[in-house]
Structure formats: structure tokens, C-alpha cells
C-alpha atoms as a PDB file:
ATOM      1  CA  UNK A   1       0.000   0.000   0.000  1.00  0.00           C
ATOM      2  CA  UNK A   2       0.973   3.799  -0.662  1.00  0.00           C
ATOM      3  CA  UNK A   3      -0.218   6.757   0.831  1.00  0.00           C
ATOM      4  CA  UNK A   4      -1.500   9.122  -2.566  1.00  0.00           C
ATOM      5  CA  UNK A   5      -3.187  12.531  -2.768  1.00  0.00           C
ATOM      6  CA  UNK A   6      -6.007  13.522  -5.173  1.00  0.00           C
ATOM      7  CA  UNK A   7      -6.685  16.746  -5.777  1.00  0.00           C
ATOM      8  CA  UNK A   8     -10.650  17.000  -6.038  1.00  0.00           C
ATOM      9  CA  UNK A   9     -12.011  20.289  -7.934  1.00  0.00           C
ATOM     10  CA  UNK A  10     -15.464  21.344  -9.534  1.00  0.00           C
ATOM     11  CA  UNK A  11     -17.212  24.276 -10.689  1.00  0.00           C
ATOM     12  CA  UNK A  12     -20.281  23.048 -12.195  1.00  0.00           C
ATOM     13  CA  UNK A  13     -23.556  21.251 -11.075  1.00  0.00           C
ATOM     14  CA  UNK A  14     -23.084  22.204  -7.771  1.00  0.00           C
ATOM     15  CA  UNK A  15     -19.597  21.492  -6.895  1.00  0.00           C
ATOM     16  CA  UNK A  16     -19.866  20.578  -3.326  1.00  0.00           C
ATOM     17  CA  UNK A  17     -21.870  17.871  -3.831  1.00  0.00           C
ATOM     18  CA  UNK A  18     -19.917  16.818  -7.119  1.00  0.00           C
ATOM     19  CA  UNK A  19     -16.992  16.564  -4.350  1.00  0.00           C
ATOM     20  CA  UNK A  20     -18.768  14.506  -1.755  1.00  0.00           C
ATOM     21  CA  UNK A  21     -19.959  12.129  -4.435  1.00  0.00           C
ATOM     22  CA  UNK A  22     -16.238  11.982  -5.679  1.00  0.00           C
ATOM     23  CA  UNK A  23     -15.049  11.084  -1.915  1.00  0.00           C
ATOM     24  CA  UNK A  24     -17.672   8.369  -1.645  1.00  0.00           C
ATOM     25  CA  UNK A  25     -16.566   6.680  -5.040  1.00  0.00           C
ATOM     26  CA  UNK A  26     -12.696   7.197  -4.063  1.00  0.00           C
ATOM     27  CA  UNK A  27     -13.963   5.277  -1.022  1.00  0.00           C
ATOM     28  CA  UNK A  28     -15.192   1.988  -3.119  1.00  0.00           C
ATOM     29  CA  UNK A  29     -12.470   1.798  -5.483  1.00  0.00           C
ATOM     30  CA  UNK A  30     -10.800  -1.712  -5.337  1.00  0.00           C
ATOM     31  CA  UNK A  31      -7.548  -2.201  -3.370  1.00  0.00           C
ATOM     32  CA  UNK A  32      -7.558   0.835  -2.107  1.00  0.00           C
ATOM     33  CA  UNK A  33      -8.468   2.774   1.509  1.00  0.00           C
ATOM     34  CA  UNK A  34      -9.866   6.033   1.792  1.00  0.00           C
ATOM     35  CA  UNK A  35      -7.288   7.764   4.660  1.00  0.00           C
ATOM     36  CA  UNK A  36      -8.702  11.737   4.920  1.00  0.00           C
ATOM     37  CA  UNK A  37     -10.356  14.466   3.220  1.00  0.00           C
ATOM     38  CA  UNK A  38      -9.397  18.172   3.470  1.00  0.00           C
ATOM     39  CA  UNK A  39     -11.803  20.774   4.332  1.00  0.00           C
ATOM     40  CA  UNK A  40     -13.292  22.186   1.303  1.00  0.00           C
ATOM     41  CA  UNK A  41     -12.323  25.670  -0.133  1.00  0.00           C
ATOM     42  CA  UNK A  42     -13.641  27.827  -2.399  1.00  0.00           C
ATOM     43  CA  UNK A  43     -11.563  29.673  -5.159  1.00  0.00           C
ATOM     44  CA  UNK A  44     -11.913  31.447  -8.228  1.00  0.00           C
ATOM     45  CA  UNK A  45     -11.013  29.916 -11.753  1.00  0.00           C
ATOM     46  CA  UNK A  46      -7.180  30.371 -13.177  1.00  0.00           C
ATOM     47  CA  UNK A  47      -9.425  31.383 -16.567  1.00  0.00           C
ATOM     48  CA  UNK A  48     -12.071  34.646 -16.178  1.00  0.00           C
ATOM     49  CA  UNK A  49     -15.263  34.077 -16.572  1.00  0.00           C
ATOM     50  CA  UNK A  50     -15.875  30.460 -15.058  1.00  0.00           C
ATOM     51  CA  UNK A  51     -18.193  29.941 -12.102  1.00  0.00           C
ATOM     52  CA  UNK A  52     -15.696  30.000  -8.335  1.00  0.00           C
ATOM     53  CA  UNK A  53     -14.008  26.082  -7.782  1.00  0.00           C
ATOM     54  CA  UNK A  54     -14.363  24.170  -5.181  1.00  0.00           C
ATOM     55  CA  UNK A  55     -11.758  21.810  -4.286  1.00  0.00           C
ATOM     56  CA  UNK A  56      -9.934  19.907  -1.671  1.00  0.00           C
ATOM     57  CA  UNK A  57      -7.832  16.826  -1.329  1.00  0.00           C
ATOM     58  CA  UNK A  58      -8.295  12.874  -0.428  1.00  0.00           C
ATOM     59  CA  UNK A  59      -5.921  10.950   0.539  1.00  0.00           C
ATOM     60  CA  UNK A  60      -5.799   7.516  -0.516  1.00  0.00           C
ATOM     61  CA  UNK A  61      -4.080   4.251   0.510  1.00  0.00           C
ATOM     62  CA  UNK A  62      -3.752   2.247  -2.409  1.00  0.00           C
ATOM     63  CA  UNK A  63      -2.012  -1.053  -3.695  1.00  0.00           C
ATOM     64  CA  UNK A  64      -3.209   0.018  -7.625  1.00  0.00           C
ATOM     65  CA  UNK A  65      -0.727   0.775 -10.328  1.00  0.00           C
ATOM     66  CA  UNK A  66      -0.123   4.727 -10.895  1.00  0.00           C
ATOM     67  CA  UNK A  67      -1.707   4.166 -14.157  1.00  0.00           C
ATOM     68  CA  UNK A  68      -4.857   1.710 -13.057  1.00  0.00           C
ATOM     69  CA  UNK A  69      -5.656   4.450 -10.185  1.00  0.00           C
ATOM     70  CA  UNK A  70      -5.456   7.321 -12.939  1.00  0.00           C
ATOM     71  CA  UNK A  71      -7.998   4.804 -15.111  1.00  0.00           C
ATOM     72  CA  UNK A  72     -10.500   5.120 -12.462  1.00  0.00           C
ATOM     73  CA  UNK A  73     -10.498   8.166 -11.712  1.00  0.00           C
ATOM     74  CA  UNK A  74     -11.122   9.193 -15.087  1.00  0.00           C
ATOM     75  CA  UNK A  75     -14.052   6.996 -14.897  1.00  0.00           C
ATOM     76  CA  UNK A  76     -15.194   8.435 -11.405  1.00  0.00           C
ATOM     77  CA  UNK A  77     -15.241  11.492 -13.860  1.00  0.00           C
ATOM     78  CA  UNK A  78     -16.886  10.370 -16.671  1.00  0.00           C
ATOM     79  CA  UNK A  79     -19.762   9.011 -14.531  1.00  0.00           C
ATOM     80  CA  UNK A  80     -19.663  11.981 -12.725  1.00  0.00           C
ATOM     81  CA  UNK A  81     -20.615  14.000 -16.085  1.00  0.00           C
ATOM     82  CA  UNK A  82     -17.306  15.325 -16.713  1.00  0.00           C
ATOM     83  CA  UNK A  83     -16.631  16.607 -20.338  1.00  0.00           C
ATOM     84  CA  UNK A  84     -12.960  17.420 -21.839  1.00  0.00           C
ATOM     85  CA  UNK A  85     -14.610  20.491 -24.754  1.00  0.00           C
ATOM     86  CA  UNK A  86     -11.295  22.768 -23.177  1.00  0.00           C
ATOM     87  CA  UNK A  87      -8.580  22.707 -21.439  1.00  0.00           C
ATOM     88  CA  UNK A  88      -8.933  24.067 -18.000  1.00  0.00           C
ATOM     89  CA  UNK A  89     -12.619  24.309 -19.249  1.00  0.00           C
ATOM     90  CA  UNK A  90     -15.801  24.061 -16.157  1.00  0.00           C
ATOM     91  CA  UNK A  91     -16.044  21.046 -15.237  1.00  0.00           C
ATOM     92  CA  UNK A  92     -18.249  18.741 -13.151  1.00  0.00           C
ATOM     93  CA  UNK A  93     -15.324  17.314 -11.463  1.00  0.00           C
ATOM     94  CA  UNK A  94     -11.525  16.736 -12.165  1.00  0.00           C
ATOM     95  CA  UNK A  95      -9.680  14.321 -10.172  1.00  0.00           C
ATOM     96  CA  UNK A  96      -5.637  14.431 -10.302  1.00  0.00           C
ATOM     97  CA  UNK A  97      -3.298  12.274  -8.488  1.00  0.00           C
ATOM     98  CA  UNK A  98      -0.944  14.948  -6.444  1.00  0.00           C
ATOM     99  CA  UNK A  99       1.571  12.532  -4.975  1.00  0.00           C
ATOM    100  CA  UNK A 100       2.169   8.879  -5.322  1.00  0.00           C
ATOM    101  CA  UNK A 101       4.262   7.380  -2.457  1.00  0.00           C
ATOM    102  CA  UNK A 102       7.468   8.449  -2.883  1.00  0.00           C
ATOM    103  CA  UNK A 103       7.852   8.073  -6.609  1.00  0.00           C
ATOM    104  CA  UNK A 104       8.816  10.375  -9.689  1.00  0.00           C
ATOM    105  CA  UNK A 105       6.246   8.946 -12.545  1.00  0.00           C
ATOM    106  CA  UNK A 106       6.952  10.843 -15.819  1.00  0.00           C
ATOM    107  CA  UNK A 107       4.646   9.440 -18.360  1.00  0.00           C
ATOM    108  CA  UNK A 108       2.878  10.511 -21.550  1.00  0.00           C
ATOM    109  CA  UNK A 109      -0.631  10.290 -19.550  1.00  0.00           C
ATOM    110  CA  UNK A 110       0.643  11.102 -15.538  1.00  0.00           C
ATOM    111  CA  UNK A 111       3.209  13.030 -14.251  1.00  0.00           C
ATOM    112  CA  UNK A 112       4.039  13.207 -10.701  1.00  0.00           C
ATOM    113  CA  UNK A 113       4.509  15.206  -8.613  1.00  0.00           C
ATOM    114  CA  UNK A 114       1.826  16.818 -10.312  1.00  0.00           C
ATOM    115  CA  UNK A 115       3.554  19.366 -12.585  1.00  0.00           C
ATOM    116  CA  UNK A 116       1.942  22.531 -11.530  1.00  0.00           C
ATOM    117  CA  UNK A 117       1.151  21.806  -7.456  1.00  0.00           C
ATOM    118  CA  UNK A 118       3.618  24.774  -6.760  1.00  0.00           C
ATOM    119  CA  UNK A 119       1.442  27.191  -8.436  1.00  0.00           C
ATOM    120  CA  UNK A 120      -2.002  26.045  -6.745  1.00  0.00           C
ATOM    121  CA  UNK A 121      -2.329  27.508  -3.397  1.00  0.00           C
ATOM    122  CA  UNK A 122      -6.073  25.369  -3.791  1.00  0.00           C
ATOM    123  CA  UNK A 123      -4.238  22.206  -3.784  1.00  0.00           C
ATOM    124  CA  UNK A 124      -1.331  22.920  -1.318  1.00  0.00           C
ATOM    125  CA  UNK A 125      -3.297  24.213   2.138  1.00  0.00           C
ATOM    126  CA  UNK A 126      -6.059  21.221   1.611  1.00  0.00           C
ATOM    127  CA  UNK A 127      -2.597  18.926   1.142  1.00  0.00           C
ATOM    128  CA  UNK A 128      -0.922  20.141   4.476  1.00  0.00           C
ATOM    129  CA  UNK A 129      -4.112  19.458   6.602  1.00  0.00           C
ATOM    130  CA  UNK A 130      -3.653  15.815   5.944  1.00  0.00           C
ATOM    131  CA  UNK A 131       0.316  14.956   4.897  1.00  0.00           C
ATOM    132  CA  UNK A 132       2.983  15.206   7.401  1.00  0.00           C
ATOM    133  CA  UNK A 133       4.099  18.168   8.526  1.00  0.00           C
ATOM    134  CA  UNK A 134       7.763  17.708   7.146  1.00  0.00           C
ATOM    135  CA  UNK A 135       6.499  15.780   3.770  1.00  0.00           C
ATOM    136  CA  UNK A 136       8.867  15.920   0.948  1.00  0.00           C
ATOM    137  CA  UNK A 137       7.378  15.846  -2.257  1.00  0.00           C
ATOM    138  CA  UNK A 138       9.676  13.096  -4.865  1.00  0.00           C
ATOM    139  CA  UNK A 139      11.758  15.696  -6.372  1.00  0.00           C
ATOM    140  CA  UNK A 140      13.147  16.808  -3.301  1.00  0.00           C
ATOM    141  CA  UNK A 141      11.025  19.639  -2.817  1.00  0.00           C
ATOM    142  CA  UNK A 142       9.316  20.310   0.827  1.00  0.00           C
ATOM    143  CA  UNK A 143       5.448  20.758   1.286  1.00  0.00           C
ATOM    144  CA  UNK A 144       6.689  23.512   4.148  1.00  0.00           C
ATOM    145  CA  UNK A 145       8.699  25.516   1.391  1.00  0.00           C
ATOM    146  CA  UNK A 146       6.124  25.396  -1.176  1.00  0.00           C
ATOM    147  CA  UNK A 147       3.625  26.307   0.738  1.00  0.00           C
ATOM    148  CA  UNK A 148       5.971  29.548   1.648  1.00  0.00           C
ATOM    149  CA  UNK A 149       5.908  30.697  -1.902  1.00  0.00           C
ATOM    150  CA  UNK A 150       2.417  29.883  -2.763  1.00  0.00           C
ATOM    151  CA  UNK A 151       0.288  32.460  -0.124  1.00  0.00           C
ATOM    152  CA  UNK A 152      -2.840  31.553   0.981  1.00  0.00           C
ATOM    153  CA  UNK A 153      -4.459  34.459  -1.366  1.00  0.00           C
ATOM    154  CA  UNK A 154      -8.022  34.126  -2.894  1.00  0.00           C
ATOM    155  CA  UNK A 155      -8.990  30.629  -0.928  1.00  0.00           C
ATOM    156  CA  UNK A 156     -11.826  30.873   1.327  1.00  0.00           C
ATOM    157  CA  UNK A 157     -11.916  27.592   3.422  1.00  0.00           C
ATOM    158  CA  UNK A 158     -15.339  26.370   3.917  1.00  0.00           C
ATOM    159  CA  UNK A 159     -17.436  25.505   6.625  1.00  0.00           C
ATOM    160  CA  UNK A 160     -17.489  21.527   7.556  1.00  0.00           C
ATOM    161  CA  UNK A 161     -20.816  20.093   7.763  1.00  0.00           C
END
């Protein structure tokens, strides 16, 4: 088993729910454990225009393949009405794997460390509530120092139910 993160974001069909729904299918995928789930927080699209994100993160523990986990996720999303029409278009719900154990994965479908988790200050305060306080992401880099360099500008965490 692994420890992995999944980011979890949606702005469409009323993301909160898309999220919950997410968690509970996360929860019945084979081989695998759900460990924790972030508060959720609010922030506004990287594109103008698009309806605010939700998002948080799940952490999984997991005995699939990089590539078999990344399968079903994309089929949590499919059945979850997600449509690829553009890239960093709305969507019902994207699901990316954040961190895999402790490897570097660089292939044509998944790259890990995700490739742009220093830029998303939505992905990296949900990810410190449930990693380690001294985590280390593959590459070397620390959560602490990323989250340093990434301030905690335009989230609003919200309320647990």
C-alpha cells in the first residue's frame, strides 16, 4: 500500500456535492483505503469568466498501479458527467493524483509530482491538513517551502458540515 493525494475540484452542477460524491466513489475503489479528506475551499477559476471552484484533497491508501488508479479516476469522472470540450474548461469534477508514495512517474498520460502543485495555493493548504508536517514531495522539494511561496491568497476555506 501507498499513501496518494487527489486533488478533487469542480465548478459546475453544484460542486460541493460533485466533491462529496467523488469522496464516496474514491472510497469503493478496489484495493484501495480512503485515509482523509481536506476541508473544502472555495476559489476562483485560473481562466475569467468560469463559475468559483471548489476543491480539496483525499488521501488515498492504495495497492493500484499509478496508471490503473489514474484509469479510475477518469471513470469516477466520466460518470460523474465530466466533459474534456477545453482545457482548464468548467467542469463537473476533475480528479488528479498529487503525490504517489514516494515516486517520480513521468509518463505521456501522468506526471508526478503533479507538474503545476507549486502554483495552486487550492491544492497545497487542503494537502498540508492531511500529509505530514515535514512531507517531501519526490523531487526533493518540501510541502513547508512550497507552501511559503504559494500564499494563501483568494482561498476561502469552507465551513465543515
Amino acid at each position: 500500500m501507498e499513501r496518494i493525494y487527489i486533488g478533487m475540484g469542480s465548478n459546475l452542477a453544484d460542486p460541493a456535492e460533485q466533491l462529496h460524491s467523488a469522496v464516496e466513489a474514491l472510497g469503493q475503489l478496489p484495493q484501495t483505503t480512503l485515509a482523509g479528506v481536506s476541508a473544502f475551499y472555495q476559489s476562483d477559476s485560473l481562466l475569467p469568466g468560469q463559475p468559483r471552484y471548489t476543491n480539496a484533497v483525499a488521501a488515498l491508501d492504495s495497492s493500484l498501479a499509478p496508471l490503473e488508479l489514474l484509469d479510475a479516476l477518469q471513470a469516477i469522472e466520466n460518470d460523474q458527467g465530466r466533459e474534456r470540450l477545453e482545457r482548464w474548461g468548467p467542469r463537473t469534477l476533475d480528479l488528479d493524483i498529487l503525490l504517489f508514495g514516494d515516486r517520480l512517474i513521468d509518463e505521456p498520460r501522468l506526471k508526478v509530482p503533479h507538474y503545476q502543485i507549486q502554483e495552486r495555493a487550492f491544492v497545497l493548504y487542503p494537502l498540508a491538513e492531511l500529509a505530514p508536517q515535514d512531507l517531501h514531495l519526490a523531487d526533493g522539494r518540501s510541502l513547508s517551502d512550497l507552501l511559503a511561496a504559494c500564499p494563501f491568497v483568494g482561498l476561502e476555506r469552507l465551513p465543515t458540515d
